[in-house]
PDB file of N, CA and C in Angstrom:
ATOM      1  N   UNK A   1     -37.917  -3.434  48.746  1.00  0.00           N
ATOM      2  CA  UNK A   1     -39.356  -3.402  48.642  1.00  0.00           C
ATOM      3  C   UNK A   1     -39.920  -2.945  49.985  1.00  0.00           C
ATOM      4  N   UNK A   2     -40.868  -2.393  50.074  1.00  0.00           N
ATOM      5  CA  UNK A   2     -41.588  -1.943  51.025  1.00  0.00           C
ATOM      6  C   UNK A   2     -42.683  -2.486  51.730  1.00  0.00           C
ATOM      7  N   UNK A   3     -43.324  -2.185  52.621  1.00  0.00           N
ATOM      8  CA  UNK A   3     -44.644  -2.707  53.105  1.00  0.00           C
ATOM      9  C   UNK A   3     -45.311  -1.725  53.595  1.00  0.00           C
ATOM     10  N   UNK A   4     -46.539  -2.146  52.907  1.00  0.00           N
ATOM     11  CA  UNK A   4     -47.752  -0.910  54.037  1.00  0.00           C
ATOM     12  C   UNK A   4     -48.717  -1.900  54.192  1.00  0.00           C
ATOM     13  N   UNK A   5     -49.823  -1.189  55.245  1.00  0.00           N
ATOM     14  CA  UNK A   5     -50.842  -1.877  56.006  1.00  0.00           C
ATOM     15  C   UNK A   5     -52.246  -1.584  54.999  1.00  0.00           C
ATOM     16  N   UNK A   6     -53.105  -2.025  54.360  1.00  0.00           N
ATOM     17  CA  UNK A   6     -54.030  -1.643  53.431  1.00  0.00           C
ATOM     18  C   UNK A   6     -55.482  -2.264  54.264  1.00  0.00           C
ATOM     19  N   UNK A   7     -56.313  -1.313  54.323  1.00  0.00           N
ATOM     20  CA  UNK A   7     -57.769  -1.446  55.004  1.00  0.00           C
ATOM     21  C   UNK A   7     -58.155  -1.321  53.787  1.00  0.00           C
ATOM     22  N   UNK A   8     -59.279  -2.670  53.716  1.00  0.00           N
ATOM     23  CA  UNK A   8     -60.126  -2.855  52.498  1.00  0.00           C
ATOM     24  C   UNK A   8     -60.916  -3.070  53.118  1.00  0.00           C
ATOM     25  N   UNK A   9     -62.450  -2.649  52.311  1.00  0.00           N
ATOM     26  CA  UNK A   9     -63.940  -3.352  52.755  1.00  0.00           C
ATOM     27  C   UNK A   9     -63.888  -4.869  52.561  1.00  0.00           C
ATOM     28  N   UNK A  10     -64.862  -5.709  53.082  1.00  0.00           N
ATOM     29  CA  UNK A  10     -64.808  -7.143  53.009  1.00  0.00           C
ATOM     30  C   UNK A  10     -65.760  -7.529  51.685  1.00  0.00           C
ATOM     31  N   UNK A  11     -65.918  -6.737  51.157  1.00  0.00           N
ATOM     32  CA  UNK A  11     -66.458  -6.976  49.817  1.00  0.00           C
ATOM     33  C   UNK A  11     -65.240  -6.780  48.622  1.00  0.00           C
ATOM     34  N   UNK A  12     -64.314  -5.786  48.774  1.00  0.00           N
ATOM     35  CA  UNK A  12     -63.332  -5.616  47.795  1.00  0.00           C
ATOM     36  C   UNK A  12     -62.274  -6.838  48.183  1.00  0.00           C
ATOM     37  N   UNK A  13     -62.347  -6.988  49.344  1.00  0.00           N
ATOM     38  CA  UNK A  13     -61.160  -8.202  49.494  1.00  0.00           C
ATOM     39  C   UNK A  13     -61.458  -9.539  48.964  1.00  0.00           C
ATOM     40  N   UNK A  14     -62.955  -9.773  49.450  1.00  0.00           N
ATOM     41  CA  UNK A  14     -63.085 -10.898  48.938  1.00  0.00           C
ATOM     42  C   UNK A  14     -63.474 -10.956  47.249  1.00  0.00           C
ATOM     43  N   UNK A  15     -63.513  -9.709  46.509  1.00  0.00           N
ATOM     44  CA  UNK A  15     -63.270  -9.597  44.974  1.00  0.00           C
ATOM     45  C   UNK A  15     -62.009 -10.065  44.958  1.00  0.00           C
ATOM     46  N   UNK A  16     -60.173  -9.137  45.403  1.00  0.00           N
ATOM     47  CA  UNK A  16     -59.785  -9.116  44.562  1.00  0.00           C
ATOM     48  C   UNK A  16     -59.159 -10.569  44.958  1.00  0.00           C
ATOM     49  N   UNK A  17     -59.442 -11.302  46.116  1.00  0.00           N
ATOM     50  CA  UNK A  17     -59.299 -12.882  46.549  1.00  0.00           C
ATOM     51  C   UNK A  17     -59.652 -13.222  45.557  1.00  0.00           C
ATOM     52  N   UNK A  18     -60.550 -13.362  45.149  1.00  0.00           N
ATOM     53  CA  UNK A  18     -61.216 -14.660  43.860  1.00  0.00           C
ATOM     54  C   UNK A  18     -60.515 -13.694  42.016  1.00  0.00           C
ATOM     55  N   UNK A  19     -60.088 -12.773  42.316  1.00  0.00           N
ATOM     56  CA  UNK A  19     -59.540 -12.841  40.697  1.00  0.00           C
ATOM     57  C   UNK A  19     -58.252 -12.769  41.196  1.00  0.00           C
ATOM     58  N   UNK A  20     -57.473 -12.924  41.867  1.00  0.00           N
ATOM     59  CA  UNK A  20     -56.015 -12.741  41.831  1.00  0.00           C
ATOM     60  C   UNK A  20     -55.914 -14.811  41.817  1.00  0.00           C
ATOM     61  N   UNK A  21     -57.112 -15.524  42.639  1.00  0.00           N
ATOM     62  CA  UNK A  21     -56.615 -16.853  42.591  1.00  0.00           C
ATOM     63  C   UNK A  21     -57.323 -17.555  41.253  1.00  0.00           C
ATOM     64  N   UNK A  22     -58.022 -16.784  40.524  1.00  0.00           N
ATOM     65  CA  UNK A  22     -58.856 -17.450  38.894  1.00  0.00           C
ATOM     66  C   UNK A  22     -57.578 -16.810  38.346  1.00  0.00           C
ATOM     67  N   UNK A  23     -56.359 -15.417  38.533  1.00  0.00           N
ATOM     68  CA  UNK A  23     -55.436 -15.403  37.508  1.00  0.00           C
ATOM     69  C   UNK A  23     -54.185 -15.586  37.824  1.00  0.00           C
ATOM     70  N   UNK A  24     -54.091 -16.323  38.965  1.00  0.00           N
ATOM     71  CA  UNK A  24     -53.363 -17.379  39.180  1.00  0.00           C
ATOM     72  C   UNK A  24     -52.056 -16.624  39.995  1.00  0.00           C
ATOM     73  N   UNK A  25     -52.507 -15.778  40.651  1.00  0.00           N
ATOM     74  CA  UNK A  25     -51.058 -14.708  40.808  1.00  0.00           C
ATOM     75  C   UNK A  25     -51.468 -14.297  42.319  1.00  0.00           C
ATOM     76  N   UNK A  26     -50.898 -13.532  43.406  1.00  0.00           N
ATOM     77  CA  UNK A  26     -51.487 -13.246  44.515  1.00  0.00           C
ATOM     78  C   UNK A  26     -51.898 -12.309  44.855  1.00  0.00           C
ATOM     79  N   UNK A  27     -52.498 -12.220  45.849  1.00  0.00           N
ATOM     80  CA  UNK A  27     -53.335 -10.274  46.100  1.00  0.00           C
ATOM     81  C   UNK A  27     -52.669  -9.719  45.581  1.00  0.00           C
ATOM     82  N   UNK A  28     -51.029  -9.556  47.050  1.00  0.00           N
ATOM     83  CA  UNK A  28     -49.877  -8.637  46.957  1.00  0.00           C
ATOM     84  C   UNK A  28     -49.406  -8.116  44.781  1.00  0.00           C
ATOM     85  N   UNK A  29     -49.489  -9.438  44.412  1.00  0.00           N
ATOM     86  CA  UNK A  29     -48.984  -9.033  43.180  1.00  0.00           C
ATOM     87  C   UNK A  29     -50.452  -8.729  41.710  1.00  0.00           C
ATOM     88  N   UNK A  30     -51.556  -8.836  42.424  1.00  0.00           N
ATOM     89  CA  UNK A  30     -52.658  -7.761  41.622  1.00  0.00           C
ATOM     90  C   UNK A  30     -53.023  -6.785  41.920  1.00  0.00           C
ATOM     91  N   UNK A  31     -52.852  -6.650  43.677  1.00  0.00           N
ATOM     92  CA  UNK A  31     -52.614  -5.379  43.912  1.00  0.00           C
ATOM     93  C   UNK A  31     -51.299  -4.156  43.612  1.00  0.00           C
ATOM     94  N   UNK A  32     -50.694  -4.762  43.206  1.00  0.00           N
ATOM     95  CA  UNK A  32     -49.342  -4.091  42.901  1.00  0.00           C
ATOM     96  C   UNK A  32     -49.542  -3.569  41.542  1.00  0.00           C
ATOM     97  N   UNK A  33     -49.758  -4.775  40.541  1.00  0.00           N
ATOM     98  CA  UNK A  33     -50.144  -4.589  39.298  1.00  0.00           C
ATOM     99  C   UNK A  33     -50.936  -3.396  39.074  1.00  0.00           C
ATOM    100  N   UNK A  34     -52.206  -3.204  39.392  1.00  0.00           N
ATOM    101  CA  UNK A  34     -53.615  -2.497  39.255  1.00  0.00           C
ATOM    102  C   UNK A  34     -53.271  -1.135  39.728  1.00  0.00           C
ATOM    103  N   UNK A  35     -52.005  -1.165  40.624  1.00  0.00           N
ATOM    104  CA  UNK A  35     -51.805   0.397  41.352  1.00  0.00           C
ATOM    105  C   UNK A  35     -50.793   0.571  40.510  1.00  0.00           C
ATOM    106  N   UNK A  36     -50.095   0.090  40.188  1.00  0.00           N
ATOM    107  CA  UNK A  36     -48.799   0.658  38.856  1.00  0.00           C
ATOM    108  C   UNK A  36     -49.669   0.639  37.360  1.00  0.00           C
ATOM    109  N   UNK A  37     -50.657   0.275  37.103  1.00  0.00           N
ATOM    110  CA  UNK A  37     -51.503   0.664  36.020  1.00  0.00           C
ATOM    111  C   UNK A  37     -52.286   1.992  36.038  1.00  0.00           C
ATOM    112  N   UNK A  38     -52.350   1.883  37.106  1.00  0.00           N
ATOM    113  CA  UNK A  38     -53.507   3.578  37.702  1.00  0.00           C
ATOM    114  C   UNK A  38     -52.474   4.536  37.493  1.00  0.00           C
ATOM    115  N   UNK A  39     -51.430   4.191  38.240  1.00  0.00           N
ATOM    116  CA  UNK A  39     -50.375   5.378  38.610  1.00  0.00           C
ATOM    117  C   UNK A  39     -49.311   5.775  36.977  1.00  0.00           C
ATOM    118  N   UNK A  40     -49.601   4.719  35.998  1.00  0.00           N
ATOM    119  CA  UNK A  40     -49.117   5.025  35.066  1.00  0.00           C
ATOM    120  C   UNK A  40     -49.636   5.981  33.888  1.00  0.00           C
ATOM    121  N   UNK A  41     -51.503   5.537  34.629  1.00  0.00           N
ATOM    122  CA  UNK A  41     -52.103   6.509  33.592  1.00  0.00           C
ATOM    123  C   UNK A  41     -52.851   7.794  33.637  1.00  0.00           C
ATOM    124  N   UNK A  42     -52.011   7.760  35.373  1.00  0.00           N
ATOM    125  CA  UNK A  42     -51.974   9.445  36.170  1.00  0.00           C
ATOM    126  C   UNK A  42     -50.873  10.238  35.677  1.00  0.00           C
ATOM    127  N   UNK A  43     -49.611   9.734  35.634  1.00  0.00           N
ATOM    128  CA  UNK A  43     -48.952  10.344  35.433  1.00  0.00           C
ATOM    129  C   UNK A  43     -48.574  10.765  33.916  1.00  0.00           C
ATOM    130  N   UNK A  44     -49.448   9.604  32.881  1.00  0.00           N
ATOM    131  CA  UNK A  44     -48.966   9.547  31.480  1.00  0.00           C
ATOM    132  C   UNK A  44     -50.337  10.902  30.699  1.00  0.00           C
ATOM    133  N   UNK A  45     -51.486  11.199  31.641  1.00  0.00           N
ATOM    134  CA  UNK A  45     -52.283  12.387  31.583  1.00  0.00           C
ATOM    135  C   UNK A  45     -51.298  13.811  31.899  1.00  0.00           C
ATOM    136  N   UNK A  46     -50.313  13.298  32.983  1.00  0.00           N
ATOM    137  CA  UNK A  46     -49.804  14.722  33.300  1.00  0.00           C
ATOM    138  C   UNK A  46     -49.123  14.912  32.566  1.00  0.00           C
ATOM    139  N   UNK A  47     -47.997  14.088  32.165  1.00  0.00           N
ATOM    140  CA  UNK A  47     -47.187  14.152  30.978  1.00  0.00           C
ATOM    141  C   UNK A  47     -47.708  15.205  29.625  1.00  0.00           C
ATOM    142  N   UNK A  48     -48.687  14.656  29.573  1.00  0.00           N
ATOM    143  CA  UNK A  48     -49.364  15.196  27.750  1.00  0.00           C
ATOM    144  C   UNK A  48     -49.680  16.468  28.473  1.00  0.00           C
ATOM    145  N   UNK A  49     -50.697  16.687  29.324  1.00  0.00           N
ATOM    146  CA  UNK A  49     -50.728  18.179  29.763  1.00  0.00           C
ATOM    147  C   UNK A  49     -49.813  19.040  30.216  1.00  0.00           C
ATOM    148  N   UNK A  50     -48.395  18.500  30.082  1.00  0.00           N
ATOM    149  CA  UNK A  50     -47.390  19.562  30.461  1.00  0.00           C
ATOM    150  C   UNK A  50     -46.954  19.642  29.150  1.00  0.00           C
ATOM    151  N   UNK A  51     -46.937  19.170  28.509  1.00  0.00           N
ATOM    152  CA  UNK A  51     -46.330  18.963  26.650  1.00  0.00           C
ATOM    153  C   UNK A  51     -47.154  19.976  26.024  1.00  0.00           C
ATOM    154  N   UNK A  52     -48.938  19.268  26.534  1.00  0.00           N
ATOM    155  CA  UNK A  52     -50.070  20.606  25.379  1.00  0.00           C
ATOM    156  C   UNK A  52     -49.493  21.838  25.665  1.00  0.00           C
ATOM    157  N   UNK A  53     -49.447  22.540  27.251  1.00  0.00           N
ATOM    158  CA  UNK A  53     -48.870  23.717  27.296  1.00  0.00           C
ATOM    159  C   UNK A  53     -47.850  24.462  26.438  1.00  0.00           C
ATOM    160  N   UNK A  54     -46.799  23.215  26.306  1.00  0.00           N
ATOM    161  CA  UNK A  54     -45.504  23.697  25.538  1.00  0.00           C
ATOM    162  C   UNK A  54     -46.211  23.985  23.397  1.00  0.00           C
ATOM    163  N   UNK A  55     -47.344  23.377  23.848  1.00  0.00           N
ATOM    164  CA  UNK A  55     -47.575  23.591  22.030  1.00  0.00           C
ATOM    165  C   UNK A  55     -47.715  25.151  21.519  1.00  0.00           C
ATOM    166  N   UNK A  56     -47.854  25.132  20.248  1.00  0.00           N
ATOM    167  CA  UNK A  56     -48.024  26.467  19.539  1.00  0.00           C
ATOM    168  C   UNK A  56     -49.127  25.950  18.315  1.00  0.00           C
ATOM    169  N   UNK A  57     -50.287  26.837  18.340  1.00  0.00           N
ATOM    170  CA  UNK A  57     -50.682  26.483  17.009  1.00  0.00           C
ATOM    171  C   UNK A  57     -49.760  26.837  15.757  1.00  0.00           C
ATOM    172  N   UNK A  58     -49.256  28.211  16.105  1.00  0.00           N
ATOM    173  CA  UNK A  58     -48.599  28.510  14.852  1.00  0.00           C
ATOM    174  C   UNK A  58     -47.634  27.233  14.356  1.00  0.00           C
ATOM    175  N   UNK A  59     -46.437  26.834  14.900  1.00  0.00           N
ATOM    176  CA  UNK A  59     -46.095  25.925  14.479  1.00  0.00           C
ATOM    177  C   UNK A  59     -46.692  24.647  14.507  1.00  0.00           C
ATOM    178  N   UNK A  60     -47.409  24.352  14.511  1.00  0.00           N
ATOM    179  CA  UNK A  60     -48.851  23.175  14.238  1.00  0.00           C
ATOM    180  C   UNK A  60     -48.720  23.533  12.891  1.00  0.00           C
ATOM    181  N   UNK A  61     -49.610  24.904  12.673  1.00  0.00           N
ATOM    182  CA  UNK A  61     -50.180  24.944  11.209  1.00  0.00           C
ATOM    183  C   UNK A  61     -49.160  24.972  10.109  1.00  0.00           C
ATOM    184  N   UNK A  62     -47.575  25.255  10.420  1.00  0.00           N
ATOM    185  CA  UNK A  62     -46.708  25.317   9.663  1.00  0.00           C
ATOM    186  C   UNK A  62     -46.151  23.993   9.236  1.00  0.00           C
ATOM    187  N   UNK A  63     -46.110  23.115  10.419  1.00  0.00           N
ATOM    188  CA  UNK A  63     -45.953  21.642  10.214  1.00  0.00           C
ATOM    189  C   UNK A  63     -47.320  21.439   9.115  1.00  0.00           C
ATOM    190  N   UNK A  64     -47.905  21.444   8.986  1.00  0.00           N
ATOM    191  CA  UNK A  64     -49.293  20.603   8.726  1.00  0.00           C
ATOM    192  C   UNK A  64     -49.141  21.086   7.153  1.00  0.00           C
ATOM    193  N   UNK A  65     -48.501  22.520   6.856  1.00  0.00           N
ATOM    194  CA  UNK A  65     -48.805  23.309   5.796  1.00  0.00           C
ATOM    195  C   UNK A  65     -47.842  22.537   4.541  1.00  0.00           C
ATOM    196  N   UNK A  66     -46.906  21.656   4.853  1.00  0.00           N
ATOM    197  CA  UNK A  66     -45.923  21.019   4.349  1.00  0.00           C
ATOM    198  C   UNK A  66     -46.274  19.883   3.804  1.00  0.00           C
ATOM    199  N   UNK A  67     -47.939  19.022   4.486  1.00  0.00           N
ATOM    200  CA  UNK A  67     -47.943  17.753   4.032  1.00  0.00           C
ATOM    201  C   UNK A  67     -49.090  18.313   2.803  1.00  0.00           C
ATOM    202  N   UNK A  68     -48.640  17.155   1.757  1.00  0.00           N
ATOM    203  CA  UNK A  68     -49.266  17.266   0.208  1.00  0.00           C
ATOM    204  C   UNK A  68     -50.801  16.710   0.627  1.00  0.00           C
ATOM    205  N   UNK A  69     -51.530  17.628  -0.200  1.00  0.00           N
ATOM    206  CA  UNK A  69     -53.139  17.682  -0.600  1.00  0.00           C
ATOM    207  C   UNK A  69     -53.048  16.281  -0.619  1.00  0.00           C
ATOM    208  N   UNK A  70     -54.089  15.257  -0.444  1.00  0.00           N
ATOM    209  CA  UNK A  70     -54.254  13.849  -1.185  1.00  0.00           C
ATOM    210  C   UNK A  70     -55.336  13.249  -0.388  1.00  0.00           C
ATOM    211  N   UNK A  71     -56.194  12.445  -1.527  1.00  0.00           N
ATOM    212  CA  UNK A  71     -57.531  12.065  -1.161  1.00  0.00           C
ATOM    213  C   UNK A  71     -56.713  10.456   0.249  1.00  0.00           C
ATOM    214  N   UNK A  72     -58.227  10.550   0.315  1.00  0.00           N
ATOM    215  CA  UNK A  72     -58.287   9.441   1.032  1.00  0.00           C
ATOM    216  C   UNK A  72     -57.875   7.974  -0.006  1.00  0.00           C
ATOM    217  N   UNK A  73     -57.160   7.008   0.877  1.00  0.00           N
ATOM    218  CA  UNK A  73     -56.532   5.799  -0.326  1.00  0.00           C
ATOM    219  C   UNK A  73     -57.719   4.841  -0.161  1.00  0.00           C
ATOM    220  N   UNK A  74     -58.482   4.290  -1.056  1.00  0.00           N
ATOM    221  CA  UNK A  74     -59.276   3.158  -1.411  1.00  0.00           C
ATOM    222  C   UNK A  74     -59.501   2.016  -0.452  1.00  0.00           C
TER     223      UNK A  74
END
């Protein structure tokens, strides 16, 4: 595990002080949390935008052309 030095304003510290001790867990580990949530849904955007590239409509519409007519179910 690593360590770095983190400069926070004294307004964000003393936020994430009072919800890391109402959820019962410590800075180090809501700050950890909250940056592996960010960083998951940076990279899970890049993901899909390297995938859209790889798409084709044509084979879209050929997939799609296969599923049967049918109303909406009740």
């Amino acid at each position: 595990m690593s360590t770095i030095s983190l400069r926070l304003p004294e307004s964000i510290h003393k936020r994430v002080k009072e919800l890391a001790k109402s959820e019962g867990i410590s800075i180090n580990q809501l700050i950890s949390t909250a940056l592996a949530e960010k960083l998951s849904a940076l990279l899970t955007k890049e993901y899909l935008e390297e995938r859209a590239k790889r798409g084709s409509r044509k084979k879209f519409d050929k997939a799609l052309s296969k599923v049967k007519e049918k109303g909406p179910q009740p």
